[in-house]
Protein backbone atom coordinates (compact mmCIF):
# COMPACT_ATOMS: atom_id res chain seq x y z
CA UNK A 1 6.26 -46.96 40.00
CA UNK A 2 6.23 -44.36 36.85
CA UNK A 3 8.80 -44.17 34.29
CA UNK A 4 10.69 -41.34 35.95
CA UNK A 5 10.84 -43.33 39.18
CA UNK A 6 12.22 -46.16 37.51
CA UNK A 7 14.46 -44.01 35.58
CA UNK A 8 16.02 -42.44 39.02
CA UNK A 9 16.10 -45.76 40.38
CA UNK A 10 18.64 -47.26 37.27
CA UNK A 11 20.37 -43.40 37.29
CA UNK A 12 21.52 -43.77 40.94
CA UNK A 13 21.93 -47.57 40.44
CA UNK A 14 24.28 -46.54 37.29
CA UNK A 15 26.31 -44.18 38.92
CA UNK A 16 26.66 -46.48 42.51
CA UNK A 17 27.55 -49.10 40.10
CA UNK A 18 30.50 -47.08 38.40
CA UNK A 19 32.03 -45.03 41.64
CA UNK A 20 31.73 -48.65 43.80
CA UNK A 21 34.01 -50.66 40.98
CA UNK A 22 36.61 -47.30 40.63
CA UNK A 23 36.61 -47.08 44.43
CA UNK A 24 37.21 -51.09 45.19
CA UNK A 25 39.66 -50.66 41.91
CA UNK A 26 41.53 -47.95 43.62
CA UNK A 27 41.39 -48.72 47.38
CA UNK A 28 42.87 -52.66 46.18
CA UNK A 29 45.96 -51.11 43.95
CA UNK A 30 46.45 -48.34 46.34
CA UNK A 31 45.86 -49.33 49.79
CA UNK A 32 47.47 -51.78 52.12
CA UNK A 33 43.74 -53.25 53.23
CA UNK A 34 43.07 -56.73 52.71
CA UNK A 35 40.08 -59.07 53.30
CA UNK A 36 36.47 -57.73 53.31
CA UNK A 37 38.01 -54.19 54.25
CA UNK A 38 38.46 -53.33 50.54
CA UNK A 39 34.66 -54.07 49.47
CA UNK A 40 33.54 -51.81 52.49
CA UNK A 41 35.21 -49.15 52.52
CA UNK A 42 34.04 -48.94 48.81
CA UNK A 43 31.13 -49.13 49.73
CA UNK A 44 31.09 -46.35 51.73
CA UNK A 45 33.07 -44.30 49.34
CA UNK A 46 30.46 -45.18 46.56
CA UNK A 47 27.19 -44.53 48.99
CA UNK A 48 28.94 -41.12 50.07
CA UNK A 49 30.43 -39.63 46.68
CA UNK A 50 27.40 -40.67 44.10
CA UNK A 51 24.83 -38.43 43.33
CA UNK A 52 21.18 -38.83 44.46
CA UNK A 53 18.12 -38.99 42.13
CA UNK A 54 14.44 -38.26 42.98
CA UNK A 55 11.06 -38.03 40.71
CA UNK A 56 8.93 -35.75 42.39
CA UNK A 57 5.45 -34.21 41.76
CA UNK A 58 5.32 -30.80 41.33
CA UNK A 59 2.30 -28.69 39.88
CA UNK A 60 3.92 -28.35 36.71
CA UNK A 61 3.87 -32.15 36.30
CA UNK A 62 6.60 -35.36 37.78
CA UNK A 63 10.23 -34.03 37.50
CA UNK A 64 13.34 -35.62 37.89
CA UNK A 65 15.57 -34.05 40.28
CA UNK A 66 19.51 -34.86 41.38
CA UNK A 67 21.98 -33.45 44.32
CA UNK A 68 25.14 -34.36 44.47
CA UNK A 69 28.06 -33.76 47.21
CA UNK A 70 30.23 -31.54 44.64
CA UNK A 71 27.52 -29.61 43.44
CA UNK A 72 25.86 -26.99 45.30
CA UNK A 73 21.88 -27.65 45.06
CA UNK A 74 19.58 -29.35 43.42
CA UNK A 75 19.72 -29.61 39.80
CA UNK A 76 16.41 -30.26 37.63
CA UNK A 77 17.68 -33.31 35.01
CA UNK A 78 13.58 -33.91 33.50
C-alpha cells in the first residue's frame, strides 16, 4: 500500500470513527431502541453519512480523492 492509500484508509477510518460514536450517542439519548438495535442502526447511519476516500493514479501522479453524500462530486483533497 502507498502513503496516500494508507492515508485514505485512516481518513475514512477517522471520520466512520467520529459519525458512528455521535450516531450511537444520539440514537441512545434520543430514541426508544434498546439492545443491539442502537449499535446497528449506527452503524448504518455512520456507513451511509461518512464521506468516502480513494488514492488513485492519474497521469499527473497518485491523488487523493473524496465524495461525500452532502456534497455534489468529487473533490480532489492531495
Amino acid at each position: 500500500m502507498t502513503k496516500l492509500q494508507i492515508r485514505a484508509f485512516l481518513y475514512q477510518l477517522g471520520c466512520f470513527a467520529i459519525l458512528f460514536i455521535s450516531a450511537r450517542y444520539l440514537v441512545e439519548h434520543y430514541t426508544e431502541l434498546t439492545g443491539y438495535w442502537i449499535p446497528v442502526t449506527a452503524f448504518f447511519v455512520g456507513t451511509i453519512v461518512s464521506p468516502k476516500f480513494q488514492a488513485i493514479k492519474t497521469k499527473d501522479g497518485e491523488k487523493l480523492f473524496m465524495k461525500w453524500v452532502f456534497m455534489k462530486g468529487v473533490k480532489e483533497i492531495g
